[in-house]
Protein backbone atom coordinates (compact mmCIF):
# COMPACT_ATOMS: atom_id res chain seq x y z
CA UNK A 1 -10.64 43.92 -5.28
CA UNK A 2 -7.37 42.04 -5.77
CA UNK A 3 -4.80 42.96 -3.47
CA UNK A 4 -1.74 42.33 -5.54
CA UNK A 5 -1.37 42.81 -9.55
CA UNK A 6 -0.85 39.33 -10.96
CA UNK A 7 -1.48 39.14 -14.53
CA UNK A 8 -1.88 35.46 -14.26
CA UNK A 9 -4.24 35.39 -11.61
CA UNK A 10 -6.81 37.76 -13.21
CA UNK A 11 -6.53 35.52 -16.47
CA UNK A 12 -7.62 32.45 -14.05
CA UNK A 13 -10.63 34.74 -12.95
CA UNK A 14 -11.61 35.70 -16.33
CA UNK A 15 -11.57 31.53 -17.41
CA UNK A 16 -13.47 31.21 -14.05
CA UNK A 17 -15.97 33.73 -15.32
CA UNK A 18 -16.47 32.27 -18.66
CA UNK A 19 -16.68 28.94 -17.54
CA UNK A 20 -19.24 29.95 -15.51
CA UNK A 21 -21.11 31.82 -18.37
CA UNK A 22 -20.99 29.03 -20.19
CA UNK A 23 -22.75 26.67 -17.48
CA UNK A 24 -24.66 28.73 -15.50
CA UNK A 25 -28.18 28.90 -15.77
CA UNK A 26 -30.10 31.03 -12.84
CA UNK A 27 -33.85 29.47 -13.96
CA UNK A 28 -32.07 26.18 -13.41
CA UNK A 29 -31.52 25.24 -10.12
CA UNK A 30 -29.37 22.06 -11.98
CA UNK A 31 -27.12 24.83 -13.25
CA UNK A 32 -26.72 26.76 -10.09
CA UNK A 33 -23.49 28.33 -9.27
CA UNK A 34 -22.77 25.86 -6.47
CA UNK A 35 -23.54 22.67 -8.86
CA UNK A 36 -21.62 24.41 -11.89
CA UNK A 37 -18.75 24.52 -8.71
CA UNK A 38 -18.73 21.17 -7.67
CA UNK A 39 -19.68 19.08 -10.86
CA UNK A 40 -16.59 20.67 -13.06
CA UNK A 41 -15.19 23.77 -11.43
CA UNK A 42 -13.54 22.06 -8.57
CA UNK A 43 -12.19 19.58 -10.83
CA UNK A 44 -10.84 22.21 -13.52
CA UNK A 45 -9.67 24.97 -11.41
CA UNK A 46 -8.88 23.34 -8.20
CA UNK A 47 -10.66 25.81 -5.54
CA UNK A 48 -12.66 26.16 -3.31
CA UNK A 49 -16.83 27.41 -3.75
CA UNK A 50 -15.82 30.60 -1.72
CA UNK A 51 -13.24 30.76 -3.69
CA UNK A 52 -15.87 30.49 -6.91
CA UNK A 53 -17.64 32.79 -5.55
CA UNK A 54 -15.24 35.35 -5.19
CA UNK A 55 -14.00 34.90 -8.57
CA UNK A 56 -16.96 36.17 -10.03
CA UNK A 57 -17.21 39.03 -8.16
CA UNK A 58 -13.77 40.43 -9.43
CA UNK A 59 -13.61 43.11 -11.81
CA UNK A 60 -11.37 41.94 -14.49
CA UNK A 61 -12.62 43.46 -17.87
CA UNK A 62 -9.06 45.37 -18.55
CA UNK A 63 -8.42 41.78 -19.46
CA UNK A 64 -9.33 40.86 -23.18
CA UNK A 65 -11.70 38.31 -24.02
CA UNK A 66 -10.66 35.23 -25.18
CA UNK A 67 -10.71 34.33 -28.42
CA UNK A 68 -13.49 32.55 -30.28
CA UNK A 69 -12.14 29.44 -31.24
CA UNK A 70 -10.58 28.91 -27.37
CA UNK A 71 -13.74 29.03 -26.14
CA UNK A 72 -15.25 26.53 -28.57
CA UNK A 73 -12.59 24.18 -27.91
CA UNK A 74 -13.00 24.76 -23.65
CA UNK A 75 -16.33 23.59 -24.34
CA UNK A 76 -15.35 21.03 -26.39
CA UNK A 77 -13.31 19.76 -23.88
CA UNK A 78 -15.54 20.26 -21.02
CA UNK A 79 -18.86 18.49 -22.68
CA UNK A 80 -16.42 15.32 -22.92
CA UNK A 81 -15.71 15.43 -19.27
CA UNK A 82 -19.69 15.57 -18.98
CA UNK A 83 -20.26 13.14 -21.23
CA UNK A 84 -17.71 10.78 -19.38
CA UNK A 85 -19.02 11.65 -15.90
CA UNK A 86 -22.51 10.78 -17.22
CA UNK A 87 -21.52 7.08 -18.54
CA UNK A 88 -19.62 6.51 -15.15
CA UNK A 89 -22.79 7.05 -13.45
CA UNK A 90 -25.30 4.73 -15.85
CA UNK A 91 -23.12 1.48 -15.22
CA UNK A 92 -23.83 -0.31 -12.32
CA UNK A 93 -21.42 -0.19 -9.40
CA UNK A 94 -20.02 -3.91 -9.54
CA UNK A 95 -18.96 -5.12 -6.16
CA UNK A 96 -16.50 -8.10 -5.88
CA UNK A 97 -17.40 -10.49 -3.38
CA UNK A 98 -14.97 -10.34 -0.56
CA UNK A 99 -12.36 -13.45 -1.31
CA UNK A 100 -12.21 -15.98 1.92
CA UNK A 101 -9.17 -14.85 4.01
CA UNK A 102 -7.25 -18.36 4.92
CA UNK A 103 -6.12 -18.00 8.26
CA UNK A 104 -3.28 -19.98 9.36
CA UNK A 105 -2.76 -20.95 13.09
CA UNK A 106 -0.94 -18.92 15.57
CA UNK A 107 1.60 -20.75 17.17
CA UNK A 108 0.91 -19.85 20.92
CA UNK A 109 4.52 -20.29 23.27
């Protein structure tokens, strides 16, 4: 239970909530609610797992649903991010070789 009445905050839960319905898949330990968390939710909501968590406890169905085409364009959005995140991982991690430092002589009094 909330314990103050901020409109705005219980529309955050609700995109919390269907973000996670969207992601979540509880036969798929890959799509847990801790890896749904930290691959995008941290990222997009900017909180914390318990935080997650608590979220999707909360009773917020006095707020409406959000409209079809929102969704579609949420996951639109988010399967880019994916997609992204997954190309940033397949190229190789290029290291530059550490340029040779010139070091000039102290002058000693």
């Amino acid at each position: 239970m909330m314990s103050y009445n901020n409109y705005y905050m219980r529309l955050r839960v609700k995109a919390v909530q269907e973000f996670d319905r969207m992601y979540h898949e509880p036969e798929y330990k890959a799509k847990c609610h801790k890896r749904v968390w930290k691959r995008l939710g941290c990222y997009i909501f900017g909180i914390s797992y318990q935080s997650y968590l608590d979220y999707l406890k909360m009773d917020v169905s006095d707020v409406p649903p959000t409209p079809l085409e929102a969704q579609q364009a949420k996951r639109k959005l988010v399967d880019k991010l994916l997609e992204r995140e997954l190309q940033v991982k397949k190229q190789p991690v290029r290291r530059k070789e550490p340029e040779e430092v010139k070091k000039e002589p102290v002058e000693q009094e």
